[in-house]
N, C-alpha and C. Protein backbone atom coordinates (compact mmCIF):
# COMPACT_ATOMS: atom_id res chain seq x y z
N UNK A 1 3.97 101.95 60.96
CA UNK A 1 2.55 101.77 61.22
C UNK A 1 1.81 103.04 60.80
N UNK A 2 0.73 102.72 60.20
CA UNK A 2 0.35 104.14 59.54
C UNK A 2 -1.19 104.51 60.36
N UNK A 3 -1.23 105.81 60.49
CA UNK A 3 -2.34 106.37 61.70
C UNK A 3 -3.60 106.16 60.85
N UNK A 4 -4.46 105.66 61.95
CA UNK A 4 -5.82 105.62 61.28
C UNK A 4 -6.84 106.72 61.22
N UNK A 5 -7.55 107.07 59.64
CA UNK A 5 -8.02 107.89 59.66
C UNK A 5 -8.85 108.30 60.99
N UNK A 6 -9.29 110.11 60.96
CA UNK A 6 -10.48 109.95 62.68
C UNK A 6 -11.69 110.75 61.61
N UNK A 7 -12.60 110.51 62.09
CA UNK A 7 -14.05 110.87 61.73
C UNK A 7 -14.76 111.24 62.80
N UNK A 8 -15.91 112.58 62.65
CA UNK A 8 -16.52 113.14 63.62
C UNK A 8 -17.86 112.56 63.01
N UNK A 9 -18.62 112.13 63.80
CA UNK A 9 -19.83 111.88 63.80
C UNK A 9 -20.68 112.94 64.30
N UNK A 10 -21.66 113.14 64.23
CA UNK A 10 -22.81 114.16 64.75
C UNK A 10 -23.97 113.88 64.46
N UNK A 11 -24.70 113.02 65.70
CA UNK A 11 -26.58 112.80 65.27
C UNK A 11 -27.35 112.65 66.90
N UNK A 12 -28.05 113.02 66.35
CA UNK A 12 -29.12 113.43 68.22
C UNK A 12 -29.35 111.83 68.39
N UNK A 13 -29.59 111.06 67.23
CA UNK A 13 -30.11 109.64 67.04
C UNK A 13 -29.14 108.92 67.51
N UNK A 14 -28.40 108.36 68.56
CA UNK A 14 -27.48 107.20 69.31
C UNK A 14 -27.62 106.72 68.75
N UNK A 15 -28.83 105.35 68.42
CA UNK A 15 -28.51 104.04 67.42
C UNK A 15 -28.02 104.46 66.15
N UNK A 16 -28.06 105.38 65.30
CA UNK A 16 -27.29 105.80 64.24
C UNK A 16 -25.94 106.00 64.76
N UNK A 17 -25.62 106.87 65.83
CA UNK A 17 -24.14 106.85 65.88
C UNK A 17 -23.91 105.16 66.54
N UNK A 18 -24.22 104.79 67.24
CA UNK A 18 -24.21 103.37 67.44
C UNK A 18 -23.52 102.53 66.60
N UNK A 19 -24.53 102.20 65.47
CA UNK A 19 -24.22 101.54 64.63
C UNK A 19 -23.29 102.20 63.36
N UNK A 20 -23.03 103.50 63.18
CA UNK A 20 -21.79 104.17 62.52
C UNK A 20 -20.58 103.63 63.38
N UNK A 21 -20.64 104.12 64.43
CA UNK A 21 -19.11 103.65 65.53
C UNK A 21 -18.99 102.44 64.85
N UNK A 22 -20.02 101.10 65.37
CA UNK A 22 -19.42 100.15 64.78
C UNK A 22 -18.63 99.55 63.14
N UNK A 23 -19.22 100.11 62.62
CA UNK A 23 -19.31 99.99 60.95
C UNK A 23 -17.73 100.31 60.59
N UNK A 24 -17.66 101.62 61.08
CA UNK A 24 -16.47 102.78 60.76
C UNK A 24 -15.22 101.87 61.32
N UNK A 25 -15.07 101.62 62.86
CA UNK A 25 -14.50 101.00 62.90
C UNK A 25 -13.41 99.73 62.51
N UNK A 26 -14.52 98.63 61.87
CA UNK A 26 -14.41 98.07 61.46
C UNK A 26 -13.72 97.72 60.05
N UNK A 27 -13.83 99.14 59.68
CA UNK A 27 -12.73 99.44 58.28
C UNK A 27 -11.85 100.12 58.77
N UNK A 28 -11.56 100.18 60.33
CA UNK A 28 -10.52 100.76 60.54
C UNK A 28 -9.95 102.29 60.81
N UNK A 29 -11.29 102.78 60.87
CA UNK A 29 -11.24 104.41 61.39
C UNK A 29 -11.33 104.77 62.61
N UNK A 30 -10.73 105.69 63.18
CA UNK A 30 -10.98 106.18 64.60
C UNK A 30 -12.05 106.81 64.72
N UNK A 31 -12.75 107.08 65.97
CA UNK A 31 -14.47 107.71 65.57
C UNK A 31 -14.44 108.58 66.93
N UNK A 32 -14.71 109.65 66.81
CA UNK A 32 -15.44 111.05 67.71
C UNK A 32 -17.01 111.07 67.24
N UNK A 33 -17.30 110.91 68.35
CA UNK A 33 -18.81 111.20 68.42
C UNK A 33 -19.20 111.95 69.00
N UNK A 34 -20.28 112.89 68.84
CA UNK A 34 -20.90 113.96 69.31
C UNK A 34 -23.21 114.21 69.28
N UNK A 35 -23.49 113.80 70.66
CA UNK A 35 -25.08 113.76 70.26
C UNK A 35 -25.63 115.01 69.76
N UNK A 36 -25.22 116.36 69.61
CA UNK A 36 -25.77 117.37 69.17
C UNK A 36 -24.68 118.71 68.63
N UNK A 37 -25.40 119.32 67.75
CA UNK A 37 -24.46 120.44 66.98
C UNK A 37 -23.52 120.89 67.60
N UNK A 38 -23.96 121.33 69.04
CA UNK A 38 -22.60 121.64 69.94
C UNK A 38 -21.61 121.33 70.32
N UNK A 39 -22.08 120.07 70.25
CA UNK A 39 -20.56 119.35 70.81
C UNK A 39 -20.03 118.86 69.76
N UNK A 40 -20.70 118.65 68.88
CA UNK A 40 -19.94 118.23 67.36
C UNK A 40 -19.52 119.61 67.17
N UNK A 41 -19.56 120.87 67.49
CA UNK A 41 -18.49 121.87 67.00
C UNK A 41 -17.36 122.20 67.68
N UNK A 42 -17.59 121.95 69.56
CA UNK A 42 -15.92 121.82 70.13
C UNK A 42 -15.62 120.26 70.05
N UNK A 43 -15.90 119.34 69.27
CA UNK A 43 -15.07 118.46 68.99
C UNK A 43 -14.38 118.69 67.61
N UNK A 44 -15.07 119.62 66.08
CA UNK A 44 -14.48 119.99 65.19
C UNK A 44 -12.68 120.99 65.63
N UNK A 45 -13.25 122.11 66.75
CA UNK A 45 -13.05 122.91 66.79
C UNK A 45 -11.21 122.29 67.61
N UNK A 46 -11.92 121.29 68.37
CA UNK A 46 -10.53 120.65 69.03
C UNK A 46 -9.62 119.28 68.23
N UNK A 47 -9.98 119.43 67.41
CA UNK A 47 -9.39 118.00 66.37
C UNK A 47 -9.59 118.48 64.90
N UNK A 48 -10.01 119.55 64.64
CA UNK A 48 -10.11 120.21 63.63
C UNK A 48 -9.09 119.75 62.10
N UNK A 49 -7.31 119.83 62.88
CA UNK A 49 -6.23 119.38 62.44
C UNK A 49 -5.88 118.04 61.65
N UNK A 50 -7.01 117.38 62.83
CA UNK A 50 -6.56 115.58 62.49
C UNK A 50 -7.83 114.94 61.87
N UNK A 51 -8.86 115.67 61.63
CA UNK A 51 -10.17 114.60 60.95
C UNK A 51 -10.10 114.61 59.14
N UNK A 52 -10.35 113.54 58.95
CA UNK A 52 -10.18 112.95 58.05
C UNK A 52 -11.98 113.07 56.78
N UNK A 53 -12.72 113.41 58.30
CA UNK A 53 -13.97 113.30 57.58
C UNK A 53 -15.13 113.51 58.98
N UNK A 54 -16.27 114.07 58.63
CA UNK A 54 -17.09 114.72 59.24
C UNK A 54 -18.13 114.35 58.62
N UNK A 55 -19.20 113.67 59.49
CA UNK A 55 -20.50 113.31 58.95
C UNK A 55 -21.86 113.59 60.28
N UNK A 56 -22.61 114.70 59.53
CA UNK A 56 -23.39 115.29 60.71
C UNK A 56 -24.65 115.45 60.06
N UNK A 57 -25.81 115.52 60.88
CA UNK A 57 -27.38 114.98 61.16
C UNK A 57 -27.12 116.73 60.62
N UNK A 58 -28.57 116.82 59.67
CA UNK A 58 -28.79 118.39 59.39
C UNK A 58 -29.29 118.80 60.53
N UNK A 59 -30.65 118.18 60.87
CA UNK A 59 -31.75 119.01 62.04
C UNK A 59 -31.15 118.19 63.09
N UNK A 60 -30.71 118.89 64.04
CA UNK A 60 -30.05 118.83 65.47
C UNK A 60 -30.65 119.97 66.47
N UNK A 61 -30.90 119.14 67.94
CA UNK A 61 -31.12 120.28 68.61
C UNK A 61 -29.92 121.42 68.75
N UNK A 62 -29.98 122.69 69.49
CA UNK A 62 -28.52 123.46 69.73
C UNK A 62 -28.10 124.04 68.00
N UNK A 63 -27.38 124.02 67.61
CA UNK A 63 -26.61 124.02 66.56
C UNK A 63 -26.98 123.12 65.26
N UNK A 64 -27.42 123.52 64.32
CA UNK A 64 -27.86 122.87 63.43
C UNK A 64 -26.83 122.18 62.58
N UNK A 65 -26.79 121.04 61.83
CA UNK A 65 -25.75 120.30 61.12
C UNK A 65 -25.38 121.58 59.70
N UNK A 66 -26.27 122.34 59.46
CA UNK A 66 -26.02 123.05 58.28
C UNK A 66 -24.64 124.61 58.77
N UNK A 67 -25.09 125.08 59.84
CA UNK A 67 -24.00 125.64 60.40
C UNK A 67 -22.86 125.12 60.44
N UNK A 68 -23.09 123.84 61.28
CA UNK A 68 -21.32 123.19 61.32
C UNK A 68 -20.41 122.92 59.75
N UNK A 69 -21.39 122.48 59.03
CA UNK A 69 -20.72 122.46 57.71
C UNK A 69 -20.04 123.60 57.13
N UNK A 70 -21.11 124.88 57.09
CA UNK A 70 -20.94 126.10 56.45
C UNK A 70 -19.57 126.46 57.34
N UNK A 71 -19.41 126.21 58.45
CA UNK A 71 -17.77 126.69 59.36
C UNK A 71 -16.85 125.71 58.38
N UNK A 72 -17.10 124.63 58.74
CA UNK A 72 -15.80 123.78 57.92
C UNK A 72 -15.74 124.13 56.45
N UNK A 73 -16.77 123.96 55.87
CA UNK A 73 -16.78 124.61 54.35
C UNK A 73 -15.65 125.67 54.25
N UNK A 74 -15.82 126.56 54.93
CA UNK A 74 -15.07 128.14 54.87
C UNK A 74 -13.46 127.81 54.85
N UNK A 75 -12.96 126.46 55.52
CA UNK A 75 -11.47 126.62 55.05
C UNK A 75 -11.64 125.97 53.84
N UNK A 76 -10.39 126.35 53.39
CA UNK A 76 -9.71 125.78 51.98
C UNK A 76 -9.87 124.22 51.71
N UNK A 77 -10.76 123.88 50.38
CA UNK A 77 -10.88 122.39 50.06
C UNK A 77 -9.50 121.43 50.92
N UNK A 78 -7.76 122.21 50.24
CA UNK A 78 -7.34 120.95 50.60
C UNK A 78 -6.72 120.88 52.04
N UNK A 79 -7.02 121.39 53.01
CA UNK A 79 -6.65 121.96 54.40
C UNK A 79 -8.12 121.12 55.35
N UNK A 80 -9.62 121.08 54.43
CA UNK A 80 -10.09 120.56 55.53
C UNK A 80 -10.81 118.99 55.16
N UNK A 81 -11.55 118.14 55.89
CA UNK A 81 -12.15 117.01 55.84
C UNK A 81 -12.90 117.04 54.70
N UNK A 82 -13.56 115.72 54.18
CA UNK A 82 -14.56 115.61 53.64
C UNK A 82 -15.87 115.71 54.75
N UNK A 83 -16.83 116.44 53.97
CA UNK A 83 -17.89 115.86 55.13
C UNK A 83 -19.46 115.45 54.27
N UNK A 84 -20.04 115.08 54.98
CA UNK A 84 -20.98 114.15 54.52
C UNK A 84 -22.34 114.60 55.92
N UNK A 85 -22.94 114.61 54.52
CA UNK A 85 -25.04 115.08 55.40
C UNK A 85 -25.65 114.14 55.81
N UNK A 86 -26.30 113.89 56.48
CA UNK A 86 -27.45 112.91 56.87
C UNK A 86 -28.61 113.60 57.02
N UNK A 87 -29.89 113.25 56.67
CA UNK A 87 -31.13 114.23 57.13
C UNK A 87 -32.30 112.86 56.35
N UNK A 88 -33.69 112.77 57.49
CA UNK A 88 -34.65 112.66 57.52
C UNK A 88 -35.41 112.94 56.53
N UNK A 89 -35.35 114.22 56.04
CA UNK A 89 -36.08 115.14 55.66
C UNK A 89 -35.57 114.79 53.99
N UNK A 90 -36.86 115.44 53.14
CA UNK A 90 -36.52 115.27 51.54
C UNK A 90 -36.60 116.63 51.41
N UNK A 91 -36.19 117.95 51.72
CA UNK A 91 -36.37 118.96 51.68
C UNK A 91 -34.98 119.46 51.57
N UNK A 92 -33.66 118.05 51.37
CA UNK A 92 -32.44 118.74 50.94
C UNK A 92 -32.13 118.16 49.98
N UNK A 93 -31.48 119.09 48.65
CA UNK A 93 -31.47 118.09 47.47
C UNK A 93 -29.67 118.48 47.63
N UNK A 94 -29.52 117.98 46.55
CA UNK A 94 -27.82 117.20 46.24
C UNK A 94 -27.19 119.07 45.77
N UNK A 95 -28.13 119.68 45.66
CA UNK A 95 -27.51 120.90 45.46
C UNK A 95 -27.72 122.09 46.59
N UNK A 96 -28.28 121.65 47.15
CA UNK A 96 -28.36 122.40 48.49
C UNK A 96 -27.67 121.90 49.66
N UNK A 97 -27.26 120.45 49.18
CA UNK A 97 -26.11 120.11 50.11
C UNK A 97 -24.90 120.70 50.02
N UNK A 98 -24.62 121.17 48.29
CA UNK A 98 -23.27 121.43 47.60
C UNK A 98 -23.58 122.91 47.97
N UNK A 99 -24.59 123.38 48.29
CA UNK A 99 -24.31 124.74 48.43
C UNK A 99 -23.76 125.06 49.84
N UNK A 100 -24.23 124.48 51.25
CA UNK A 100 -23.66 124.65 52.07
C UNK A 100 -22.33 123.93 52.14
N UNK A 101 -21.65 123.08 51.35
CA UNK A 101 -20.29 123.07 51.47
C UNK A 101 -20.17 121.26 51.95
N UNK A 102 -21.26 119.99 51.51
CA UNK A 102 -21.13 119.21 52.06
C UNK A 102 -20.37 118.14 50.62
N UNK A 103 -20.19 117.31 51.19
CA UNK A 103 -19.58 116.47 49.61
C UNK A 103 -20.25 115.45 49.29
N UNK A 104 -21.46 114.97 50.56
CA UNK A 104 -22.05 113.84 50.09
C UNK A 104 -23.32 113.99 50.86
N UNK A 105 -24.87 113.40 50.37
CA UNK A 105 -25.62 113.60 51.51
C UNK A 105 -26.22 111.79 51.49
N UNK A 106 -26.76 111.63 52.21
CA UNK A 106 -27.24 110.30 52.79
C UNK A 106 -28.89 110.35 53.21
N UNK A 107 -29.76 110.18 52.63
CA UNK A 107 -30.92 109.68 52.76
C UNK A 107 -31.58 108.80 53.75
N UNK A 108 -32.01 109.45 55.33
CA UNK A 108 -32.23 108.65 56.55
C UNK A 108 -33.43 107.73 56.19
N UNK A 109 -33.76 106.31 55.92
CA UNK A 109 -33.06 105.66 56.75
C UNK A 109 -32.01 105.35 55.21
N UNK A 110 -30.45 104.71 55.58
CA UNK A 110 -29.68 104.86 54.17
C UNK A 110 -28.87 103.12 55.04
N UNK A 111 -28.43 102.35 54.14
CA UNK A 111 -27.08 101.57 54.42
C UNK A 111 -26.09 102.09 54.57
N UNK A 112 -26.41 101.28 55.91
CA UNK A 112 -24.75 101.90 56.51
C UNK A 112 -23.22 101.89 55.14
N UNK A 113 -23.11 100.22 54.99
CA UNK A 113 -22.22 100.11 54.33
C UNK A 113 -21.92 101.22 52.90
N UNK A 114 -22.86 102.28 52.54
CA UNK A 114 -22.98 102.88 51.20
C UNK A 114 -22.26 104.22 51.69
N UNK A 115 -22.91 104.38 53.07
CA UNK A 115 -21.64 105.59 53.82
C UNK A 115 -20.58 105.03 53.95
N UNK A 116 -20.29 104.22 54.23
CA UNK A 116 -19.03 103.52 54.84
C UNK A 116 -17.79 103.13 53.51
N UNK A 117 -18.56 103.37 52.36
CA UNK A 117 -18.06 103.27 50.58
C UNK A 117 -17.75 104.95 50.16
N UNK A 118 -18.37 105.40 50.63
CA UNK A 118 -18.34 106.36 50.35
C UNK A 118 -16.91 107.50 50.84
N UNK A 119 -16.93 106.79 52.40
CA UNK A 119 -15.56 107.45 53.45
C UNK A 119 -14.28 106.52 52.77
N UNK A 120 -14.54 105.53 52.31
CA UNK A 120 -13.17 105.07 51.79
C UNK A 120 -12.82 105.95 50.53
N UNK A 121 -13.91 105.74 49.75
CA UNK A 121 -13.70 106.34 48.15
C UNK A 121 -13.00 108.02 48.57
N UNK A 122 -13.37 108.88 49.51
CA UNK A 122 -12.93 110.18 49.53
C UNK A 122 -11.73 110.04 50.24
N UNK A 123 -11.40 109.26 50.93
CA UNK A 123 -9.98 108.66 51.86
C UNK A 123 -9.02 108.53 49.90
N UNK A 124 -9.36 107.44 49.58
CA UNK A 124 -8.44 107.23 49.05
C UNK A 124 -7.99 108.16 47.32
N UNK A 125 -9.15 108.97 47.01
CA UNK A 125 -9.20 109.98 46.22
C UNK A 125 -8.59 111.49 47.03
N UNK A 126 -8.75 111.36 48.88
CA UNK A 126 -7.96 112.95 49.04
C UNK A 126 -8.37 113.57 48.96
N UNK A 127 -8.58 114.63 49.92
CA UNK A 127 -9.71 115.93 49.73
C UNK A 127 -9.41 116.95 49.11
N UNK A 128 -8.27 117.00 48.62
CA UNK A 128 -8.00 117.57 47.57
C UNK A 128 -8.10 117.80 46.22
N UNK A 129 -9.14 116.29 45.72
CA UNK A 129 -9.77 116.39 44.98
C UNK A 129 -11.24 116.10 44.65
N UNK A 130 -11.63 117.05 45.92
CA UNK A 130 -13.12 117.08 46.02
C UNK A 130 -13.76 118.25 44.94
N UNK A 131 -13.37 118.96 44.28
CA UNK A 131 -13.34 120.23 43.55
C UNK A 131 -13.53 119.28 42.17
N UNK A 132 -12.51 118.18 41.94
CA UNK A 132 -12.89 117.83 40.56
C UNK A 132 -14.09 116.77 40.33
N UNK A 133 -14.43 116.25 42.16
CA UNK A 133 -15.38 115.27 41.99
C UNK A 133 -16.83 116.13 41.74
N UNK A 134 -16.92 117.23 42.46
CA UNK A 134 -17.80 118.16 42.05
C UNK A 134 -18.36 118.53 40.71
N UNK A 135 -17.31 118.91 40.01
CA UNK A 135 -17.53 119.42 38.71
C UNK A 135 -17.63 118.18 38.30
N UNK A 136 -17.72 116.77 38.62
CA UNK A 136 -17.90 116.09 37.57
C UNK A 136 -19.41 115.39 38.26
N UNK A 137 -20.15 116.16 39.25
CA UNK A 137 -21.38 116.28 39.41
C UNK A 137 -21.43 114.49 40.15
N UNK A 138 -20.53 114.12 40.82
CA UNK A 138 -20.09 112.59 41.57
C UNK A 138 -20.61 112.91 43.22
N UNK A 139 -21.24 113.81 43.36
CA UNK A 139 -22.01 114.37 44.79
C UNK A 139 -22.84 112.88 45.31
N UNK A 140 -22.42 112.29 46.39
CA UNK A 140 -23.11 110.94 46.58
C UNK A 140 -24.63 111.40 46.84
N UNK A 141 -25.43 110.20 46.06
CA UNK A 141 -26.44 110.47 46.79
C UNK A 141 -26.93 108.86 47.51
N UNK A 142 -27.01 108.65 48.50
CA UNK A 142 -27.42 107.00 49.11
C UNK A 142 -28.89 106.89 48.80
N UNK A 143 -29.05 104.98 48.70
CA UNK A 143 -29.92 104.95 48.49
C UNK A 143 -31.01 105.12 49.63
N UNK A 144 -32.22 105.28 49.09
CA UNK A 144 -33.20 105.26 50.93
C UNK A 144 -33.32 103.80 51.06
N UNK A 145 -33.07 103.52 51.96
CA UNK A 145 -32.93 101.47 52.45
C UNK A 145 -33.15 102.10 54.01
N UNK A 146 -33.49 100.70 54.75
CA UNK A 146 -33.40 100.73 56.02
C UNK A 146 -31.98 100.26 56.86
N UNK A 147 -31.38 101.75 57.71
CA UNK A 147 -30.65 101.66 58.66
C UNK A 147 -30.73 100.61 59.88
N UNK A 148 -29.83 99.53 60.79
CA UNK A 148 -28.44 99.65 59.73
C UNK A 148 -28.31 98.66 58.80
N UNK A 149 -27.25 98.35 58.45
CA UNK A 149 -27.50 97.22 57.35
C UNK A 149 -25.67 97.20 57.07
């Protein structure tokens, strides 16, 4: 029996993690959730080992989503998760995501299912080859649609 991936969630917004829990699930992932930067960092900090993938709200009260990234960023591509941005805001582009260390960003409000394509595609490509999806400039960007869907 083979272990199912786990994913950290991180958004002040419940019905977003809400409807992520459900989604994620449903393809079969285990899900940690966390309503703000803080606790999405002692939940990184305590499962650090076993996540598969990390997807966190930029503007958070406490701890901002851009911190938590820039920590995970800092280990070695193939040692840590993929992780993936979410933000409101049009004030982050696809290279300012790549600069703090994220692999995909998501456009609030975004389809669910386009994140949910997105955690398989880096599942089954391996974060180990997030370095070549980079250079080949494959940085997701979702479309803006209305959440969830």
């Amino acid at each position: 029996m083979s272990k199912r991936p786990l994913v950290l969630l991180v958004d002040d917004e419940s019905s977003i993690l809400q409807e992520l829990v459900w989604h994620l699930e449903q393809q079969g992932w285990e899900v940690l959730t966390a309503s703000d930067g803080i606790q999405g960092e002692q939940l990184w900090k305590k499962h650090s080992n076993s996540l598969s993938l990390v997807v966190t709200d930029i503007r958070m009260p406490g701890l901002p989503g851009q911190a938590l990234v820039k920590e995970i960023s800092a280990l070695r591509r193939t040692t840590r998760p993929a992780v993936f941005i979410m933000t409101a805001y049009d004030d982050v582009s696809r290279e300012d995501a790549h600069t703090i260390g994220a692999d995909a960003i998501f456009q609030k409000p975004f389809r669910v299912r386009e994140l949910v394509a997105a955690a398989e595609h880096f599942m089954k490509l391996g974060i180990s080859h997030s370095e070549e999806l980079e250079t080949k400039s494959e940085l997701v960007r979702a479309p803006s649609s209305k959440i969830p869907q």
